[in-house]
PDB file of N, CA and C in Angstrom:
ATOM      1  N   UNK A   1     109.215 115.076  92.256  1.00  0.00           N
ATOM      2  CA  UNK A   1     107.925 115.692  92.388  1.00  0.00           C
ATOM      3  C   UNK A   1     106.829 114.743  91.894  1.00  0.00           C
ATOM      4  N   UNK A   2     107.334 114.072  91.060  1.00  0.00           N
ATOM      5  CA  UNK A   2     106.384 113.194  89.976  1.00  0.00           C
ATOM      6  C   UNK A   2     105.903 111.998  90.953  1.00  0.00           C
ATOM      7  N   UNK A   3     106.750 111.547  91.840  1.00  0.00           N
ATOM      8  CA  UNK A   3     106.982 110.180  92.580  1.00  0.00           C
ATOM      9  C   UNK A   3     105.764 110.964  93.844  1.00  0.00           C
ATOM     10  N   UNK A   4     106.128 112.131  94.064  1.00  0.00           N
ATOM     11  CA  UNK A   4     105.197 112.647  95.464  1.00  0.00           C
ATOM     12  C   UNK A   4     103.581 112.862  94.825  1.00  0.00           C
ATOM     13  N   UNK A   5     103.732 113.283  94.130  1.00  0.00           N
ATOM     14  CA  UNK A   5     102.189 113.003  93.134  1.00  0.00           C
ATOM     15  C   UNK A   5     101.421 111.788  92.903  1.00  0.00           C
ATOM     16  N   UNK A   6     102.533 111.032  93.039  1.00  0.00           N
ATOM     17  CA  UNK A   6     101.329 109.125  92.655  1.00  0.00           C
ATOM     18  C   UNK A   6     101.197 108.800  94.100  1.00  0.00           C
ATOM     19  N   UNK A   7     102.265 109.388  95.053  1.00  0.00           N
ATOM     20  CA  UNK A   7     102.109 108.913  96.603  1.00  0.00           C
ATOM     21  C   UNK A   7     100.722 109.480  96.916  1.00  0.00           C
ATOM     22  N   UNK A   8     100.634 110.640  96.627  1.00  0.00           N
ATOM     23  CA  UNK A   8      99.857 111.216  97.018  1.00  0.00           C
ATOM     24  C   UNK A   8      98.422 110.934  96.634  1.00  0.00           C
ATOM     25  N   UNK A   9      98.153 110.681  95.440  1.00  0.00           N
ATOM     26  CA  UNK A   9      97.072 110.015  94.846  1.00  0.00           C
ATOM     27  C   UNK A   9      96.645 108.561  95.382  1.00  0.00           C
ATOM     28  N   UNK A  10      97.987 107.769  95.959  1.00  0.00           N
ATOM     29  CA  UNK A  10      97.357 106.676  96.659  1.00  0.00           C
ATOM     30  C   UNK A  10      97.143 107.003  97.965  1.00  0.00           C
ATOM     31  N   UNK A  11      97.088 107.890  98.863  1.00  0.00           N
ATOM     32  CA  UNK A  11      97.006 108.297 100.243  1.00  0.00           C
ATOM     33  C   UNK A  11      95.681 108.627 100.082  1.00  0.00           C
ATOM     34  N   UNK A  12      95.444 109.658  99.217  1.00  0.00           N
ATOM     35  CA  UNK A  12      94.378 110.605  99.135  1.00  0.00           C
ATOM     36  C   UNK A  12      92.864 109.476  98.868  1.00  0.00           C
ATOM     37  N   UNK A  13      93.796 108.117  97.859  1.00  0.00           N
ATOM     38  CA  UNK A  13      92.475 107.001  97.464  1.00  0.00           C
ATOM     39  C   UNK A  13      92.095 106.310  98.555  1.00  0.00           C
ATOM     40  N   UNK A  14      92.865 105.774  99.251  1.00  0.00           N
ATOM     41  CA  UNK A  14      93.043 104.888 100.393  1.00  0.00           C
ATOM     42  C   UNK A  14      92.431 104.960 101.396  1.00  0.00           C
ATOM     43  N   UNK A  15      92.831 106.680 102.245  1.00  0.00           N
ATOM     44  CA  UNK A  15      92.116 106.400 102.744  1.00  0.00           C
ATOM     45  C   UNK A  15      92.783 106.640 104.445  1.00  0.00           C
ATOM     46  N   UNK A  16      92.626 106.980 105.689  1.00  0.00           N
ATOM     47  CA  UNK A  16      93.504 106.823 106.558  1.00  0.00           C
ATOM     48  C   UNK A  16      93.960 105.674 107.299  1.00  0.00           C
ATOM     49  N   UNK A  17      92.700 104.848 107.210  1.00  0.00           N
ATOM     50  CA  UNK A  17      93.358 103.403 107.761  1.00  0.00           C
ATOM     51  C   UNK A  17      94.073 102.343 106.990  1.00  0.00           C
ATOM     52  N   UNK A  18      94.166 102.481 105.534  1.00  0.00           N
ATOM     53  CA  UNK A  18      95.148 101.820 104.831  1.00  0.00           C
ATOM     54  C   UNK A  18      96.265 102.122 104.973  1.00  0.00           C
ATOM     55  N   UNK A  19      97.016 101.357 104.618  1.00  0.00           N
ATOM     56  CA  UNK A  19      98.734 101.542 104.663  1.00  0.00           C
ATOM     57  C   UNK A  19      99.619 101.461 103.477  1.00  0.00           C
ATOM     58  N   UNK A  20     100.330 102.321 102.722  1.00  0.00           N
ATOM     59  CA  UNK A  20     100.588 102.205 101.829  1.00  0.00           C
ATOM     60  C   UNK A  20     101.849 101.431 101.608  1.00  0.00           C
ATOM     61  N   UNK A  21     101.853  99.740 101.386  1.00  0.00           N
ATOM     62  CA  UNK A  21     103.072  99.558 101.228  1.00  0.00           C
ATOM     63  C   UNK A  21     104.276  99.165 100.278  1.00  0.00           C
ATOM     64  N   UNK A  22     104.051  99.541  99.394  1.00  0.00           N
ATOM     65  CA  UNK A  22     104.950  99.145  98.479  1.00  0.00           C
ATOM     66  C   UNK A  22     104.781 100.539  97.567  1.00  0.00           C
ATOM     67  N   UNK A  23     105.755 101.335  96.830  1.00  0.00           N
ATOM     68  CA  UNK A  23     105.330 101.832  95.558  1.00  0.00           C
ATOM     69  C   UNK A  23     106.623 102.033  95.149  1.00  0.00           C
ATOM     70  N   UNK A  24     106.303 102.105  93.654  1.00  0.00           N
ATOM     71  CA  UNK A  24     107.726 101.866  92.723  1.00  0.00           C
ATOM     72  C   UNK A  24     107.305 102.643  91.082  1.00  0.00           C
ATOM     73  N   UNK A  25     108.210 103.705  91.032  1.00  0.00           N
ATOM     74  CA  UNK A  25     108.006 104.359  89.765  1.00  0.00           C
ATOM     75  C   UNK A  25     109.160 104.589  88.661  1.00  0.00           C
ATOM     76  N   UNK A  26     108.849 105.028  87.748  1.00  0.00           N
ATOM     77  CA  UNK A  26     110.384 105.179  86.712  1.00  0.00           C
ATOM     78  C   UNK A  26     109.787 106.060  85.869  1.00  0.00           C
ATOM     79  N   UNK A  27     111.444 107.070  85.989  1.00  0.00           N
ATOM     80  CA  UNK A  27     110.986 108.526  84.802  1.00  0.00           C
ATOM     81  C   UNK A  27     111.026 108.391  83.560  1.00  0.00           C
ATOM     82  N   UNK A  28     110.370 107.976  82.938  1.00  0.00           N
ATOM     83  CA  UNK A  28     110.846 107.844  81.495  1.00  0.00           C
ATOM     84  C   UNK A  28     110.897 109.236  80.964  1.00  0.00           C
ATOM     85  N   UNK A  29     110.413 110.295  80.955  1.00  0.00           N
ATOM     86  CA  UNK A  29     110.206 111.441  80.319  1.00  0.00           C
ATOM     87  C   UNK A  29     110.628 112.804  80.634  1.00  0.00           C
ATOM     88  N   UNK A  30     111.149 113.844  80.346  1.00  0.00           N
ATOM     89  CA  UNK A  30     111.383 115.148  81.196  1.00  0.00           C
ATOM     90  C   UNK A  30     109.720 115.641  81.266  1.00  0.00           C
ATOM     91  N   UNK A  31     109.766 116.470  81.801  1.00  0.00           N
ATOM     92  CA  UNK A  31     108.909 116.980  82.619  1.00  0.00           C
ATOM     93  C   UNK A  31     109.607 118.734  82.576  1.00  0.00           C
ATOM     94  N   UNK A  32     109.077 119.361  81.461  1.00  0.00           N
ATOM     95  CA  UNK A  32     109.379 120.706  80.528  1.00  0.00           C
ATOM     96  C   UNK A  32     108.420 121.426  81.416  1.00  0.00           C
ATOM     97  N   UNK A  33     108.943 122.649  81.761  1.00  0.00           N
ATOM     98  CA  UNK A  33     108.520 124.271  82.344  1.00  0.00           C
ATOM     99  C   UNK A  33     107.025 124.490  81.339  1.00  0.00           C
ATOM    100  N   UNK A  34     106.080 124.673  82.044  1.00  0.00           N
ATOM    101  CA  UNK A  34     104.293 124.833  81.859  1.00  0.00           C
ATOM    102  C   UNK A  34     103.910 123.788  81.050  1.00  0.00           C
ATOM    103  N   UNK A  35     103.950 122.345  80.960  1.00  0.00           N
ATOM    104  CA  UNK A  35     103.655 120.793  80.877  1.00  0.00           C
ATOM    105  C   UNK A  35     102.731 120.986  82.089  1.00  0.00           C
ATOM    106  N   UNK A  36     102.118 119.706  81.405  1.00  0.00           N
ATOM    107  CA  UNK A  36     100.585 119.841  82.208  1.00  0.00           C
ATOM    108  C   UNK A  36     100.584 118.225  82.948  1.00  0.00           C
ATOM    109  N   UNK A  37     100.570 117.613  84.077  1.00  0.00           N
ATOM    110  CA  UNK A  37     100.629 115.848  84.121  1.00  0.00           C
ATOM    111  C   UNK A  37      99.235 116.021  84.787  1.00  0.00           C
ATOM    112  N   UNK A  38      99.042 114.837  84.543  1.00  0.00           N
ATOM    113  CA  UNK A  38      97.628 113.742  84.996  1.00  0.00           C
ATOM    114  C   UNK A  38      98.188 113.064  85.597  1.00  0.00           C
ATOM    115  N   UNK A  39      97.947 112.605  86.958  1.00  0.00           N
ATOM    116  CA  UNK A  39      98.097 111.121  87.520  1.00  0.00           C
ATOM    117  C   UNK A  39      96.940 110.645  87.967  1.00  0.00           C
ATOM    118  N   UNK A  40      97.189 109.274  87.460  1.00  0.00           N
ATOM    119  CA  UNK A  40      95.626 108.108  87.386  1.00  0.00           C
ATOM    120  C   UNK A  40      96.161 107.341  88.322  1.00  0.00           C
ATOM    121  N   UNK A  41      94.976 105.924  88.475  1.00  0.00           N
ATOM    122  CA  UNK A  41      95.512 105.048  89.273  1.00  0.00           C
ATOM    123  C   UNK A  41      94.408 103.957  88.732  1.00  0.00           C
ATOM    124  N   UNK A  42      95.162 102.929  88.347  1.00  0.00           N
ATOM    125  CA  UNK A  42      93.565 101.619  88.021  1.00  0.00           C
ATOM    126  C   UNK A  42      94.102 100.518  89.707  1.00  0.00           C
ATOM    127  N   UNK A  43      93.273  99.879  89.965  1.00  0.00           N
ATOM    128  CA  UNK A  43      93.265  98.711  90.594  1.00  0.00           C
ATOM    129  C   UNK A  43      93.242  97.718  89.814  1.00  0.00           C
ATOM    130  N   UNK A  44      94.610  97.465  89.992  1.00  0.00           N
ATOM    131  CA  UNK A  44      94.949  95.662  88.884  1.00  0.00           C
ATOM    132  C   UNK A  44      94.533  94.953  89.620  1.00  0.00           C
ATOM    133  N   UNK A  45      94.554  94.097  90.415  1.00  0.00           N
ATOM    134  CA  UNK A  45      94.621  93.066  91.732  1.00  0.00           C
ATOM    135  C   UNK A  45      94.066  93.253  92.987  1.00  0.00           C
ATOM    136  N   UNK A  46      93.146  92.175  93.349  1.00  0.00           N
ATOM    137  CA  UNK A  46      92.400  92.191  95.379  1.00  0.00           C
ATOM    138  C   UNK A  46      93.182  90.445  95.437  1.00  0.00           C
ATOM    139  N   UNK A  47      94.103  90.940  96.518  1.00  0.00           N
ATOM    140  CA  UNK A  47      94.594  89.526  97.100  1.00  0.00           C
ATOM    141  C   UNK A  47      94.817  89.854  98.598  1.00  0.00           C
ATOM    142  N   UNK A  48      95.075  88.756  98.776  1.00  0.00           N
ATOM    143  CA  UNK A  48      95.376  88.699 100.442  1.00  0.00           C
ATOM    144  C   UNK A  48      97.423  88.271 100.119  1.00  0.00           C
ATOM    145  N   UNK A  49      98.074  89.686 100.854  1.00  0.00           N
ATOM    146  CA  UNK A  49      99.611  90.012 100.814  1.00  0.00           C
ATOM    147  C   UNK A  49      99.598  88.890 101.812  1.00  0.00           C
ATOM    148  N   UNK A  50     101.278  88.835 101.702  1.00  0.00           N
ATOM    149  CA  UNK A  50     101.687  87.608 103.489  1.00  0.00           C
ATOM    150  C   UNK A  50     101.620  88.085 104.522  1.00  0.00           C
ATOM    151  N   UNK A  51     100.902  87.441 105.309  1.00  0.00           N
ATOM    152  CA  UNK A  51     100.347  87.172 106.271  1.00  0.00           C
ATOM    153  C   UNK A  51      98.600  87.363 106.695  1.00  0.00           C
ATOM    154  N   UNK A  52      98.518  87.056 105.143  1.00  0.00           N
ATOM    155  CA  UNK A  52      96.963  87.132 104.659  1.00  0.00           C
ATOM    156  C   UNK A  52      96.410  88.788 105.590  1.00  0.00           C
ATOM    157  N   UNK A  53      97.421  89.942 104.927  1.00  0.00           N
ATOM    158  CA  UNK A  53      96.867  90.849 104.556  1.00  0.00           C
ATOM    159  C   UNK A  53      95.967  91.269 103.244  1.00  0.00           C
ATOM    160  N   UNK A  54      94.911  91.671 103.571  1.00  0.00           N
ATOM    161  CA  UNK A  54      94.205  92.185 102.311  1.00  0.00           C
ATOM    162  C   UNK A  54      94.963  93.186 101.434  1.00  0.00           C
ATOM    163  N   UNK A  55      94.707  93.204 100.199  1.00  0.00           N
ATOM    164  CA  UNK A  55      95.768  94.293  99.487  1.00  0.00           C
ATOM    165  C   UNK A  55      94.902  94.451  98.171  1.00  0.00           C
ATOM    166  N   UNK A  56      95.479  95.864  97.623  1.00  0.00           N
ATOM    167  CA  UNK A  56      95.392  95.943  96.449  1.00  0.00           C
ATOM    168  C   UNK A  56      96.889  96.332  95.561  1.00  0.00           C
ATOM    169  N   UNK A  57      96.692  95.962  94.480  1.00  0.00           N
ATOM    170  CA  UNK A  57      97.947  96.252  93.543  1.00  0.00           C
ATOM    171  C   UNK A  57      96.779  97.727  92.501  1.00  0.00           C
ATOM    172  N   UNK A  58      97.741  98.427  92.509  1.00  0.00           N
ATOM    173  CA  UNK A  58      97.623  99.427  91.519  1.00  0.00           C
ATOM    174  C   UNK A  58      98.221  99.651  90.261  1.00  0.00           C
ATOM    175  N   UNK A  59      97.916  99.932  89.220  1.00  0.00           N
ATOM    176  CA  UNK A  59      98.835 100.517  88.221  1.00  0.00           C
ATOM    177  C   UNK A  59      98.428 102.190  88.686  1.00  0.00           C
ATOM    178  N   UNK A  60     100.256 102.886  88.279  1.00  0.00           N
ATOM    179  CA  UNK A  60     100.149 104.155  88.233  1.00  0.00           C
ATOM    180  C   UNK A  60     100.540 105.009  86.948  1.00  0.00           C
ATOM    181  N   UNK A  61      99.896 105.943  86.727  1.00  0.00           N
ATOM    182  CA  UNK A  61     100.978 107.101  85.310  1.00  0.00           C
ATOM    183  C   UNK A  61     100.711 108.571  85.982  1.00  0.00           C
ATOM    184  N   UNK A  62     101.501 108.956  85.450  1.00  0.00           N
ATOM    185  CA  UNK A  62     101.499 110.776  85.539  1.00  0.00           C
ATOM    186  C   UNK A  62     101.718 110.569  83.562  1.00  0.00           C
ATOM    187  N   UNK A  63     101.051 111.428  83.612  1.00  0.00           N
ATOM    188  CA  UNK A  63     100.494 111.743  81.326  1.00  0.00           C
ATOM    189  C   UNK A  63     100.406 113.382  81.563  1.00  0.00           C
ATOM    190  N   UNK A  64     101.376 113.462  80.485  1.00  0.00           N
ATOM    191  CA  UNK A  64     101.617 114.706  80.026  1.00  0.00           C
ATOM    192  C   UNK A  64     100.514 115.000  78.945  1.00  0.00           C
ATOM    193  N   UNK A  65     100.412 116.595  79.074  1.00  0.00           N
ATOM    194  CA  UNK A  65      99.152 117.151  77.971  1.00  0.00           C
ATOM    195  C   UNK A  65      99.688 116.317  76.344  1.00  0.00           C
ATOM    196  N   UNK A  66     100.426 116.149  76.275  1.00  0.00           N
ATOM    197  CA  UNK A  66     100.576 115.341  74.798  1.00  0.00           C
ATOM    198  C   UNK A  66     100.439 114.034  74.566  1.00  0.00           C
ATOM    199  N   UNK A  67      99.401 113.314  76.238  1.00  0.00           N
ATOM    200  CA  UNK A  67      98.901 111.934  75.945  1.00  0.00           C
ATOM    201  C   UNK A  67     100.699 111.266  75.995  1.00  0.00           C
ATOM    202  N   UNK A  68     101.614 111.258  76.438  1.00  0.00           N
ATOM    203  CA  UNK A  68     102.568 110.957  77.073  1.00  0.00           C
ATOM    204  C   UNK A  68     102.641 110.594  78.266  1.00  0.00           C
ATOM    205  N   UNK A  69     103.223 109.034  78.363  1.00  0.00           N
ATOM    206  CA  UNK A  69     103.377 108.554  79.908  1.00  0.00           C
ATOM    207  C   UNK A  69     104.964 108.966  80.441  1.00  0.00           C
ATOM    208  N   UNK A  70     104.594 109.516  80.868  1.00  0.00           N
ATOM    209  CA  UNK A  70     106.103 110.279  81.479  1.00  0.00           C
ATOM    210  C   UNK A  70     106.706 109.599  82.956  1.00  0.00           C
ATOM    211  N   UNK A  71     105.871 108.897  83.429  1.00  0.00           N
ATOM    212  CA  UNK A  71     106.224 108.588  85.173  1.00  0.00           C
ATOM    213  C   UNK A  71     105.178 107.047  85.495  1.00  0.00           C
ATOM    214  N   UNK A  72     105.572 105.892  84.876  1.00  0.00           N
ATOM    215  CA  UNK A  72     104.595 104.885  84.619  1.00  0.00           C
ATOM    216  C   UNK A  72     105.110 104.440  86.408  1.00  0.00           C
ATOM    217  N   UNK A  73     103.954 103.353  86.897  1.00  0.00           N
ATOM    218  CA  UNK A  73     104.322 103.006  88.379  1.00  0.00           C
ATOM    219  C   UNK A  73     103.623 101.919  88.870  1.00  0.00           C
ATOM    220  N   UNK A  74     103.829 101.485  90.022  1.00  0.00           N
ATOM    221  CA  UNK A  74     102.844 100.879  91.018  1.00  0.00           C
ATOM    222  C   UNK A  74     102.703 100.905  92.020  1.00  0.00           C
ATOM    223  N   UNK A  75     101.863 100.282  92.719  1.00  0.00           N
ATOM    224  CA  UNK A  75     101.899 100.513  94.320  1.00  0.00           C
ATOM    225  C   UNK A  75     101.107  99.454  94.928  1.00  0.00           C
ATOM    226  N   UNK A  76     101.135  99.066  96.144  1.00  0.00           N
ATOM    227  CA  UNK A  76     100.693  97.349  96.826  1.00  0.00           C
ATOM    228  C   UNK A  76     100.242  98.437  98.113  1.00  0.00           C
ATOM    229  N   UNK A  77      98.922  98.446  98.395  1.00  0.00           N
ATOM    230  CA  UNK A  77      97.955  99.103  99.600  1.00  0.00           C
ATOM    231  C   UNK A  77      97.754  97.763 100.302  1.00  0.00           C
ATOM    232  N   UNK A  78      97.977  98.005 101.307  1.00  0.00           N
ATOM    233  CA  UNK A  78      96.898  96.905 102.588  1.00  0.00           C
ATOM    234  C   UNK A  78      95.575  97.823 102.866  1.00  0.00           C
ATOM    235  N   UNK A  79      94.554  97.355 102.961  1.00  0.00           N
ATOM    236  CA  UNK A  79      93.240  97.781 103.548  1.00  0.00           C
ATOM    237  C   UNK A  79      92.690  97.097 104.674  1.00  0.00           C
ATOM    238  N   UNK A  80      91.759  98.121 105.242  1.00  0.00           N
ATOM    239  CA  UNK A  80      91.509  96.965 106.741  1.00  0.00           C
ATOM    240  C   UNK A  80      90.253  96.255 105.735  1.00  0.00           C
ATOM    241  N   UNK A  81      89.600  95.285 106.130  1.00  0.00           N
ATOM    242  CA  UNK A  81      88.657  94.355 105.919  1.00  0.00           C
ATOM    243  C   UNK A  81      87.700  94.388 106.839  1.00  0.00           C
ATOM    244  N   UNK A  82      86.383  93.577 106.299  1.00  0.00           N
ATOM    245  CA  UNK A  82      85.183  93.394 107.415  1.00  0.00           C
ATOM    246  C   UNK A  82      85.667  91.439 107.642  1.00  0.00           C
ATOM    247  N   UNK A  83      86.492  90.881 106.668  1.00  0.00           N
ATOM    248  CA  UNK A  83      86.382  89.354 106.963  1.00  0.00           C
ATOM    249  C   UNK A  83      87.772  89.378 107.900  1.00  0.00           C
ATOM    250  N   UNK A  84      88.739  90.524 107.562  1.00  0.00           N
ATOM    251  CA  UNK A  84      90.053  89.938 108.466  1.00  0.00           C
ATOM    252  C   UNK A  84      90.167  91.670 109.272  1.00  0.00           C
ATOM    253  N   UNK A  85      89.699  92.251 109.849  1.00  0.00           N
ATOM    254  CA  UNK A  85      89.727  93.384 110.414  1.00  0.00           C
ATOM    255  C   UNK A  85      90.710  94.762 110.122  1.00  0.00           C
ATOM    256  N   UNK A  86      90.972  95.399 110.857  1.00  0.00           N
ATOM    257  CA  UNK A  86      91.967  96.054 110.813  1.00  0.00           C
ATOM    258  C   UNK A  86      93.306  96.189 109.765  1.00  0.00           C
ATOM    259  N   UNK A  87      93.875  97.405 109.465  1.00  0.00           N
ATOM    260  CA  UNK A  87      95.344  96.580 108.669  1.00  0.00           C
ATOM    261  C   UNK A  87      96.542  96.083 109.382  1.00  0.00           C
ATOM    262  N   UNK A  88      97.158  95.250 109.256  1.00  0.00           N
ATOM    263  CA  UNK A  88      97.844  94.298 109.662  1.00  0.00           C
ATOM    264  C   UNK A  88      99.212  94.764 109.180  1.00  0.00           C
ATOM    265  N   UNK A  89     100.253  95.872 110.160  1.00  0.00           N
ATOM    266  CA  UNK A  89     101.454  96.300 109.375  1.00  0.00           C
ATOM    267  C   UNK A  89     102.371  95.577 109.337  1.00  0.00           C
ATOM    268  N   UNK A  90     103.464  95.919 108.008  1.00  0.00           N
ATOM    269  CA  UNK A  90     104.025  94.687 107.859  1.00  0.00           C
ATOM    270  C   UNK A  90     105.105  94.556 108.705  1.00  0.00           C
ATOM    271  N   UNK A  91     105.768  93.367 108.771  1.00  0.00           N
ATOM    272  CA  UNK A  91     106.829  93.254 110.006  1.00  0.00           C
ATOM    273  C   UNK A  91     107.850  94.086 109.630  1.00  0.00           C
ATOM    274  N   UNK A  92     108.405  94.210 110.350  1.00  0.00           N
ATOM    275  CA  UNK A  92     109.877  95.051 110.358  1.00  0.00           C
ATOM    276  C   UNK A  92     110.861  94.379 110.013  1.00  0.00           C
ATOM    277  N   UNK A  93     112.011  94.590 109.209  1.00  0.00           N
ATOM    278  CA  UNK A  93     112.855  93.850 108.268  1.00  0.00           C
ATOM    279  C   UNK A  93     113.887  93.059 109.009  1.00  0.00           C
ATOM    280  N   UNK A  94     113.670  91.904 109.432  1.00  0.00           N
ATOM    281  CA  UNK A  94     114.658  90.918 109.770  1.00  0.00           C
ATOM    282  C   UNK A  94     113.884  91.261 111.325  1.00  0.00           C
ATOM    283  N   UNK A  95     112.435  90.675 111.676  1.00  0.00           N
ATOM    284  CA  UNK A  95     112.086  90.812 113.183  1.00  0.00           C
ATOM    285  C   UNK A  95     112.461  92.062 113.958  1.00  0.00           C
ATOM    286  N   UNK A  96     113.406  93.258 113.312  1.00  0.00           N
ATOM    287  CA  UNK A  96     114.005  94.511 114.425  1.00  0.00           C
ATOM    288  C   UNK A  96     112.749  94.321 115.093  1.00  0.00           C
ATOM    289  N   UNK A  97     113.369  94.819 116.732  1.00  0.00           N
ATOM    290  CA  UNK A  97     112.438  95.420 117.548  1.00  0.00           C
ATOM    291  C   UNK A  97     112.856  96.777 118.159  1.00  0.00           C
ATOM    292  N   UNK A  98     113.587  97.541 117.159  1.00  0.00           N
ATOM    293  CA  UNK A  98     114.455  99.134 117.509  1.00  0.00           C
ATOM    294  C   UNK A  98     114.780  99.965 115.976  1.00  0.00           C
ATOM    295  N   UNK A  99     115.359 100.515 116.134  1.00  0.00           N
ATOM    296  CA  UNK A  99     115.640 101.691 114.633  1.00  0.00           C
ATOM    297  C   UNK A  99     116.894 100.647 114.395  1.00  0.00           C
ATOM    298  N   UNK A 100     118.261 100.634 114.998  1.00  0.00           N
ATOM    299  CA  UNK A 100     119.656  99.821 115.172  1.00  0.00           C
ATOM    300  C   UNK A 100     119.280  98.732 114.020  1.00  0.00           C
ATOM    301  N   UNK A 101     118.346  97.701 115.386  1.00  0.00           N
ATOM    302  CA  UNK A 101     117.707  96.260 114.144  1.00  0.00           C
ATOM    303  C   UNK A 101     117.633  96.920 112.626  1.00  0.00           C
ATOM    304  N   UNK A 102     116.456  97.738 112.483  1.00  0.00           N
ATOM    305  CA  UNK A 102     115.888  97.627 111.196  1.00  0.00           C
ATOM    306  C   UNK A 102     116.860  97.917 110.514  1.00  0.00           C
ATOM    307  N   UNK A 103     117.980  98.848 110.768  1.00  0.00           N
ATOM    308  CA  UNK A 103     119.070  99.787 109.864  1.00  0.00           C
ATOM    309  C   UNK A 103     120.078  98.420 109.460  1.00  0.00           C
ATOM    310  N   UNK A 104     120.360  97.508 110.555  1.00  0.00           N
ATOM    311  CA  UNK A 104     121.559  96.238 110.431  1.00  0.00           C
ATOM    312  C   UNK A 104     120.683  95.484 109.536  1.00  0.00           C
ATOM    313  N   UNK A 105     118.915  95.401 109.778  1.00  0.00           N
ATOM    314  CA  UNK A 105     118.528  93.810 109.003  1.00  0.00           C
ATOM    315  C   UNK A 105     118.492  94.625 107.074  1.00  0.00           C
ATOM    316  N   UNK A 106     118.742  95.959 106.972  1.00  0.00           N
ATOM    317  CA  UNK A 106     118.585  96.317 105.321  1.00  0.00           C
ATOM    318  C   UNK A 106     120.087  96.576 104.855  1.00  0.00           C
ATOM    319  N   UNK A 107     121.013  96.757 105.806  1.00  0.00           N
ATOM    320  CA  UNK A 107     122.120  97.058 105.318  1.00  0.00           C
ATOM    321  C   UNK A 107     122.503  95.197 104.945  1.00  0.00           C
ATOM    322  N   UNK A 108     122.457  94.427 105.653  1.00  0.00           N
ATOM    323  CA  UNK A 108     122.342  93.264 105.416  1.00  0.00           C
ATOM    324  C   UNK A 108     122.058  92.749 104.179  1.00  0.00           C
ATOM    325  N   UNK A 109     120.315  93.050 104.476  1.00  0.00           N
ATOM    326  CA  UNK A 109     120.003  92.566 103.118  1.00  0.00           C
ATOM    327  C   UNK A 109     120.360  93.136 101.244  1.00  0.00           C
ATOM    328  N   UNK A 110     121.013  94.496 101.757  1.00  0.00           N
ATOM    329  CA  UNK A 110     121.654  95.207 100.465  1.00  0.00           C
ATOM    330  C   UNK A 110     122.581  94.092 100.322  1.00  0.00           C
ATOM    331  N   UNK A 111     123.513  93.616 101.276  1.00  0.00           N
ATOM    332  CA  UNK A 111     124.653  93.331 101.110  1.00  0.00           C
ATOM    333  C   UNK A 111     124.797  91.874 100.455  1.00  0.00           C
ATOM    334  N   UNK A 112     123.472  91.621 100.787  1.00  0.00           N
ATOM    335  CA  UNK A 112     123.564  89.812  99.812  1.00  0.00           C
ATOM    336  C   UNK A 112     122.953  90.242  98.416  1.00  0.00           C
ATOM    337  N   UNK A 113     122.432  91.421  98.005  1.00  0.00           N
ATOM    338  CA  UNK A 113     121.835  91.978  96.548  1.00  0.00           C
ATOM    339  C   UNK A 113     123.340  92.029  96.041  1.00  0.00           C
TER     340      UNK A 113
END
């Protein structure tokens, strides 16, 4: 629930023509019956991702009413630009040009992790 909450906070920031691509969170905390969370979001970083996509890096938390980081995170947005246009999605994992590709180029790449 905690993870659909920071998604959601970067969708909701972003925007519809951004693309959200990267996000990555970890529970450190339970999350107790009438607990109250906050989720924030700062902008750490404006770079241009590969293939000189524009991007931002985020820090994320969900904070419990006791000033507790319970769900710390991040997330990597592409935005469209006025110097490089549009957002630029990222390629598909190992060139796929089908569902088959993409499923063989990650089972793959699990398999050399």
């Amino acid at each position: 629930m905690r993870e659909t909450w920071l998604i959601h906070l970067c969708t909701d920031w972003m925007g519809d023509d951004a693309w959200l691509w990267k996000l990555d969170c970890e529970f450190r905390l339970f999350n107790y019956v009438g607990d109250t969370q906050w989720v924030r979001g700062t902008v750490v970083r404006k770079h241009l991702a590969a293939g000189d996509r524009p991007a931002v890096d985020l820090e994320l938390q969900a904070l419990n009413q006791r000033g507790a980081v319970t769900t710390p995170g991040s997330a990597t947005i592409l935005l469209p630009s006025r110097e490089h246009g549009p957002v630029h999605l990222p390629d598909p994992p190992g060139g796929a040009t089908d569902l088959q590709g993409v499923l063989d180029a990650v089972a793959a790449e699990f398999a050399r992790q």
